[in-house]
Protein backbone atom coordinates (compact mmCIF):
# COMPACT_ATOMS: atom_id res chain seq x y z
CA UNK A 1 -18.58 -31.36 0.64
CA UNK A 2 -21.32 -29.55 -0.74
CA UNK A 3 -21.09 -32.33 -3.83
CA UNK A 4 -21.96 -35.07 -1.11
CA UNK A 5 -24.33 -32.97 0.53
CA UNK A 6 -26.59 -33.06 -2.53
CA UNK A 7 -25.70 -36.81 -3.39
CA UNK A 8 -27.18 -37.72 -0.41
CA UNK A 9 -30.53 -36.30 -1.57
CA UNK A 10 -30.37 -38.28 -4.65
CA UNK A 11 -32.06 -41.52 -5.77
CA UNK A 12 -29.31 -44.78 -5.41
CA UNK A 13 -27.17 -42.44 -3.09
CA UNK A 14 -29.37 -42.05 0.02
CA UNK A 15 -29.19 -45.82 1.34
CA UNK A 16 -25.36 -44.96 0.55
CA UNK A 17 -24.53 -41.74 1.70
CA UNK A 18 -25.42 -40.50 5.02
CA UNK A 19 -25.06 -37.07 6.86
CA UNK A 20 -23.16 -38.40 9.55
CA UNK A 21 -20.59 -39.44 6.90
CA UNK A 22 -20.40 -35.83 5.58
CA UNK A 23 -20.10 -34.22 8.74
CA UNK A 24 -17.02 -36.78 9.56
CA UNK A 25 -15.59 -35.37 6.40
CA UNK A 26 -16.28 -31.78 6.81
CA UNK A 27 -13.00 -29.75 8.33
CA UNK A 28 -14.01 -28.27 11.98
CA UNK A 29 -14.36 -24.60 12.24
CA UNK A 30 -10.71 -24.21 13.30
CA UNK A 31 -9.29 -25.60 10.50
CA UNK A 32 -10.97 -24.23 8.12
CA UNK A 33 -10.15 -20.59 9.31
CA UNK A 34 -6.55 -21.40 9.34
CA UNK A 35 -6.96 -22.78 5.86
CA UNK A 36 -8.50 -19.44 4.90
CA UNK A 37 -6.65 -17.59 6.98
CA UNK A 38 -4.72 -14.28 5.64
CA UNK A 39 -1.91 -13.37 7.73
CA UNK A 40 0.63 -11.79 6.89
CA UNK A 41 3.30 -13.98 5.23
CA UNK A 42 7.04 -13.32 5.50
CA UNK A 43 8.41 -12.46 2.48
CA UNK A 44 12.00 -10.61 0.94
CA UNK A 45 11.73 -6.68 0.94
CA UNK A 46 12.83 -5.07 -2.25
CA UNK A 47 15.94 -3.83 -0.63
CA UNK A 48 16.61 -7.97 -0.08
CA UNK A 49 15.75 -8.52 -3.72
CA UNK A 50 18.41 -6.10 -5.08
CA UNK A 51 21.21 -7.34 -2.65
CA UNK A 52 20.26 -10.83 -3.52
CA UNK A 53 20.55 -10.50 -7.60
CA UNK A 54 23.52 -7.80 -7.15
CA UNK A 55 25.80 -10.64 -5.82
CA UNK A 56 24.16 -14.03 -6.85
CA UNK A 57 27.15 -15.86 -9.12
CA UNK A 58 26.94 -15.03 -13.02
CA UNK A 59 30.32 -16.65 -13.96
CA UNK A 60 28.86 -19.51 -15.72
CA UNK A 61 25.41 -20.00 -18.29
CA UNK A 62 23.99 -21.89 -15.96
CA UNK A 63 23.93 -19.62 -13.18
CA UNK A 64 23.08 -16.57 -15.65
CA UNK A 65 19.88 -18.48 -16.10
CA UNK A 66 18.98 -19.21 -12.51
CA UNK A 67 20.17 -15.30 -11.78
CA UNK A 68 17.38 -14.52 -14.63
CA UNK A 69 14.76 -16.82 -13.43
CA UNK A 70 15.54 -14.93 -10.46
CA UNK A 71 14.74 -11.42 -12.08
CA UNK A 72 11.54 -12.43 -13.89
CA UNK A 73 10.05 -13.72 -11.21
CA UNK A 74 9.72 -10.32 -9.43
CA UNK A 75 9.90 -8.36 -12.61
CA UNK A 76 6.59 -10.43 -13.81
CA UNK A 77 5.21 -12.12 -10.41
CA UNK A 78 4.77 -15.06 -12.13
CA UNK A 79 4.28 -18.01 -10.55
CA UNK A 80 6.76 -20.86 -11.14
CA UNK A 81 4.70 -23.27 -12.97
CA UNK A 82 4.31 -20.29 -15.40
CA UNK A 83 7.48 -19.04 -15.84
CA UNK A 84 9.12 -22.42 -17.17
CA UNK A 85 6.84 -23.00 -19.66
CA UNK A 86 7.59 -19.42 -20.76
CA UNK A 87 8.81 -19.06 -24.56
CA UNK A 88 11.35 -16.17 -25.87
CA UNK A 89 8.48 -15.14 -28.31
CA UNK A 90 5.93 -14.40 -25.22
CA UNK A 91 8.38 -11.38 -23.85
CA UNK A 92 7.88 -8.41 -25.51
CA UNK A 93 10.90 -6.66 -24.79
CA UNK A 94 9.87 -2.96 -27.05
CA UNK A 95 6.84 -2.81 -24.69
CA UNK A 96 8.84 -4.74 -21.45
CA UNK A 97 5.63 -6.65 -21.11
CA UNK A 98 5.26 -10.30 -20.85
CA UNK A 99 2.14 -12.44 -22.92
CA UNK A 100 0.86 -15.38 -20.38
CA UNK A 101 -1.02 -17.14 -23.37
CA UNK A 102 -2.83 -19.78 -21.15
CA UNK A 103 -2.76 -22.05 -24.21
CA UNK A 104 0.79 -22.49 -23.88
CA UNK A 105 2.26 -21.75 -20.67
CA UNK A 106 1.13 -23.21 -17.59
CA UNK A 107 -0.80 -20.25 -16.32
CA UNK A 108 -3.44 -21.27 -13.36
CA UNK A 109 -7.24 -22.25 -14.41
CA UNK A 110 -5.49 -21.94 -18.13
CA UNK A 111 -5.79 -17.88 -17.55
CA UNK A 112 -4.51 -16.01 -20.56
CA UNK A 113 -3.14 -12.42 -19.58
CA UNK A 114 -0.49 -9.82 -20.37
CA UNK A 115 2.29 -8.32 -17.27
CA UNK A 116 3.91 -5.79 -17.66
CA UNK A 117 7.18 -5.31 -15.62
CA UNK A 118 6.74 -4.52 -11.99
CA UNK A 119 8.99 -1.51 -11.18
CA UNK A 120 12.04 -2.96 -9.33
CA UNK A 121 14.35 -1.11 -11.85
CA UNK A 122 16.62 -0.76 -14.47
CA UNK A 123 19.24 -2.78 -13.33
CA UNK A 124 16.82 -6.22 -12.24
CA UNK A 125 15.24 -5.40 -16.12
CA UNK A 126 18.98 -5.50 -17.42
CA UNK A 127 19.22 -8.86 -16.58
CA UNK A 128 16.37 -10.10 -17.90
CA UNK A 129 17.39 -8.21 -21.16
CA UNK A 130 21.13 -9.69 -21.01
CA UNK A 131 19.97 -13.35 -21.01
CA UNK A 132 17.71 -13.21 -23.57
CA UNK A 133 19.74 -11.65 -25.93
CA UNK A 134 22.36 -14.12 -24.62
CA UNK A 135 20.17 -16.94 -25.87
CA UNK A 136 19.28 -15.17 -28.98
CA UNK A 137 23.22 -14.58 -30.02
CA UNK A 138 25.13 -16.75 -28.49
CA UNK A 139 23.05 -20.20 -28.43
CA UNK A 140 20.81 -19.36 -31.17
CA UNK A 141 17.70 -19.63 -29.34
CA UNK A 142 14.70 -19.03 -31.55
CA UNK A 143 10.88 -17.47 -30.58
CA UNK A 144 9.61 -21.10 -30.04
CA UNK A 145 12.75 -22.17 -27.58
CA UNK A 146 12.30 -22.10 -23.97
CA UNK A 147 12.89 -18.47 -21.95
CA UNK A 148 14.34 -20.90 -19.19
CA UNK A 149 16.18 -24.62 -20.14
CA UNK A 150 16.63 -27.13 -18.45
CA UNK A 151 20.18 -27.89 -17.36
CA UNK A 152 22.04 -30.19 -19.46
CA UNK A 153 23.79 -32.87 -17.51
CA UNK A 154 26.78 -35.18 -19.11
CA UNK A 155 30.59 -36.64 -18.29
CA UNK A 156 32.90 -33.56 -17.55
CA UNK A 157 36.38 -33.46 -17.52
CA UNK A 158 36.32 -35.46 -13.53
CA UNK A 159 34.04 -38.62 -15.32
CA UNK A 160 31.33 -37.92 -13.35
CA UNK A 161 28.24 -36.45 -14.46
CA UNK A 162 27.95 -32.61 -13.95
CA UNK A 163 26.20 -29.72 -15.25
CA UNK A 164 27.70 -28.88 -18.78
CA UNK A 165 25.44 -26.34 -20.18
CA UNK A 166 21.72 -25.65 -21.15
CA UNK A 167 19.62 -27.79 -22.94
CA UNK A 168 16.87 -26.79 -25.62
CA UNK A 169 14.03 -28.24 -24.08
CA UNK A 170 12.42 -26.60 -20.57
CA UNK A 171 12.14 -28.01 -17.47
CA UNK A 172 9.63 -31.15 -16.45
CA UNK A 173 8.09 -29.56 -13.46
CA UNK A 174 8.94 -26.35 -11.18
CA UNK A 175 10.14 -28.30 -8.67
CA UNK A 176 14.08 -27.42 -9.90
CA UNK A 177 12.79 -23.52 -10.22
CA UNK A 178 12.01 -23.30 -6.69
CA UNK A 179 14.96 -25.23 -5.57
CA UNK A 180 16.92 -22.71 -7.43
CA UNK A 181 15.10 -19.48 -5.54
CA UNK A 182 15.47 -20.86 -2.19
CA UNK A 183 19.10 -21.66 -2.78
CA UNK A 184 19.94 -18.53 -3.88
CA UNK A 185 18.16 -16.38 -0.92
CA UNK A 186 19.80 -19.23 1.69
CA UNK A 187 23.21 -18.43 -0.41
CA UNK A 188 23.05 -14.91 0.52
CA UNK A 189 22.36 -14.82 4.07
CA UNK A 190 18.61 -14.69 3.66
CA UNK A 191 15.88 -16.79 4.34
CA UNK A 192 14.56 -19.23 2.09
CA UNK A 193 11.89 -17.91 0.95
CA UNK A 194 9.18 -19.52 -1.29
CA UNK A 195 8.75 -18.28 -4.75
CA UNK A 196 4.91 -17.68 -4.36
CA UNK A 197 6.50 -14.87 -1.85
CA UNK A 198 7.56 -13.05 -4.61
CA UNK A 199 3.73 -11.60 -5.07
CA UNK A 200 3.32 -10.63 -1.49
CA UNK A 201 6.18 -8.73 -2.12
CA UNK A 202 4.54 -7.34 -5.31
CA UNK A 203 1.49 -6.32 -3.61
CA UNK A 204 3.57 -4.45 -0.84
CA UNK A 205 5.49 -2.89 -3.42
CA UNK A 206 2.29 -1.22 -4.94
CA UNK A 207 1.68 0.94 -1.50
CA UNK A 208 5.12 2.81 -2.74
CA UNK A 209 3.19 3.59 -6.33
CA UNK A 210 -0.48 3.39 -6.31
CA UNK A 211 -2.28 6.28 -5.33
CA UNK A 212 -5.80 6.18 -7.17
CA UNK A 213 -8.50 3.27 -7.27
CA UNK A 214 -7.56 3.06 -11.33
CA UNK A 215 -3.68 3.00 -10.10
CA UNK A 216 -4.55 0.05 -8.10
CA UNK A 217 -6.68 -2.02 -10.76
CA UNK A 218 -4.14 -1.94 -12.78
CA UNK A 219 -1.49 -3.12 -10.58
CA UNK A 220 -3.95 -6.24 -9.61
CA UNK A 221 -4.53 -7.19 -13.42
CA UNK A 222 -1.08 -7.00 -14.30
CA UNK A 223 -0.87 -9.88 -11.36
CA UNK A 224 -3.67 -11.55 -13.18
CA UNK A 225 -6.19 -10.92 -10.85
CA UNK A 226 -9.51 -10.26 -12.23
CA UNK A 227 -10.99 -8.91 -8.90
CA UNK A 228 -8.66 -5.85 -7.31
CA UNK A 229 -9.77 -7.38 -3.72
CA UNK A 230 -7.96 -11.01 -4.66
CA UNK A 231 -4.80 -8.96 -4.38
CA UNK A 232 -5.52 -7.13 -1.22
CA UNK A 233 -6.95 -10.77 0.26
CA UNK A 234 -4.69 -13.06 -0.79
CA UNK A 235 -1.91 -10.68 -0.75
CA UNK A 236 -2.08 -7.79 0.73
CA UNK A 237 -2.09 -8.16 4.90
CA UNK A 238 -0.32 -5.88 7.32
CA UNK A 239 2.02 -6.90 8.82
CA UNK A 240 1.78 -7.25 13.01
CA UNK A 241 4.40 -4.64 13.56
CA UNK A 242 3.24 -2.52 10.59
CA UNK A 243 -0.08 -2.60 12.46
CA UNK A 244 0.73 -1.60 15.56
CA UNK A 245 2.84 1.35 14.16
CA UNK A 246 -0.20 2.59 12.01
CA UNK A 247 -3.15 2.63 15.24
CA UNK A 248 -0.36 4.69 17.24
CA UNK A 249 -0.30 7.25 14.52
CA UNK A 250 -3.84 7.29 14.42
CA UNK A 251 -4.70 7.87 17.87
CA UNK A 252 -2.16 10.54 17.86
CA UNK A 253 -4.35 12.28 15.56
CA UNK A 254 -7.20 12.39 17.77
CA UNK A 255 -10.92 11.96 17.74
CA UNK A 256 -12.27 12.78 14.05
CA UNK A 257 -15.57 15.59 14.05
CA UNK A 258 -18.37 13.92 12.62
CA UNK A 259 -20.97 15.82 10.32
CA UNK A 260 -21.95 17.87 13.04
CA UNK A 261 -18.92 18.80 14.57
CA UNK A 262 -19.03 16.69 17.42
CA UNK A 263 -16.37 14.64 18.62
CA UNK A 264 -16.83 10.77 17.20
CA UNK A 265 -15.66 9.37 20.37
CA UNK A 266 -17.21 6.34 22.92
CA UNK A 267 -16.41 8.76 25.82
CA UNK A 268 -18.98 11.45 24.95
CA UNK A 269 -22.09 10.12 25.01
């Protein structure tokens, strides 16, 4: 709006554009604070994440790659978009660090950045590590090929056409990766939750391990987040019932002494 706003102060625009029209345009107050709003989001608890990748299917290569999309979303918070366009020579597997080289994966605004793995453990980094060694051995993947291929589709054995494999090209669009993480969550009881849930559940996660404002930077930039406050903003809300539990505890500590040992409460004035 603010574009229109200052065309309508412009030679050849003011006959054209009037404030009346920009106001029509403009969002009403209410809107716009639910647009911006920050509640809290539901979104799968770690303890959901391990149950979830300890018993999705692995039988077949198909669904070792979906059960590894899976994995690197939460190991990496990447979004979608991202994580498709991901090639086997971005993963640094000495370092367990991912390279999001805007230049060639889909990264948002183009951002070029390096995650390291977020700590859901050893056995979600295992099967990361299993599938791309499985590409690497057994389908002779090379650094330039795809972390995550598309699915190749031809005539199987019934003469219809079913999923036969993986292909060497990736996907088109994320649309099929977050088809994928829904499916698998609805699969196992859970909701289906969105994949952009998995950095909500990131950001949670860091309560558990940051301690220090330098523990916390670091945790934000290894979202990509230049600014530690996008995390806590976008990110980081409380929920309702966490809310509630934390003011009980605090009253239960009582009125806090200010500098001069008086009681900091309305009462006692």
């Amino acid at each position: 709006m603010k574009l229109f706003d200052w065309m309508a102060d412009q030679p050849g625009y003011k006959s054209r554009i009037s404030r009346a029209d920009i106001a029509y345009l403009t969002p009403d107050r209410k809107s716009e604070q639910a647009r911006r709003s920050t509640l809290w989001k539901p979104h799968p608890s770690h303890e959901q994440v391990n149950h979830l990748l300890s018993i999705v299917p692995a039988e077949t290569v198909v669904q070792r790659r979906d059960r590894a999309l899976i994995a690197f979303l939460f190991l990496t918070g990447s979004r979608e978009g991202a994580a498709i366009t991901v090639q086997l020579r971005h993963v640094d597997l000495a370092n367990k660090c991912v390279q999001f080289d805007g230049r060639s994966v889909d990264t948002k605004f183009g951002k070029s950045f390096t995650t390291s793995f977020f700590p859901f453990g050893d056995d979600v980094e295992r099967i990361l590590l299993d599938w791309i060694r499985e590409l690497r051995q057994d389908h002779l993947f090379s650094d330039m090929d795809p972390l995550f291929p598309k699915t190749r589709v031809a005539v199987g054995p019934s003469r219809r056409f079913e999923a036969v494999g993986i292909a060497r090209e990736p996907w088109a669009g994320p649309s099929s990766a977050a088809r994928i993480f829904k499916q698998a969550f609805v699969n196992a009881g859970l909701p289906p939750f969105s994949p952009h849930r998995v950095r909500d559940t990131i950001a949670e996660l860091a309560k558990l391990h940051c301690r220090t404002p330098e523990d916390y930077k670091a945790w934000s930039q290894n979202m990509g987040h230049n600014d530690v406050m996008t995390t806590f903003s976008s990110y980081g809300s409380v929920s309702h019932g966490r809310q509630v539990e934390l003011m009980r505890r605090y009253r239960r500590r009582g009125p806090l002494p200010d500098e001069d040992g008086l009681l900091m409460n309305d009462q006692l004035r």
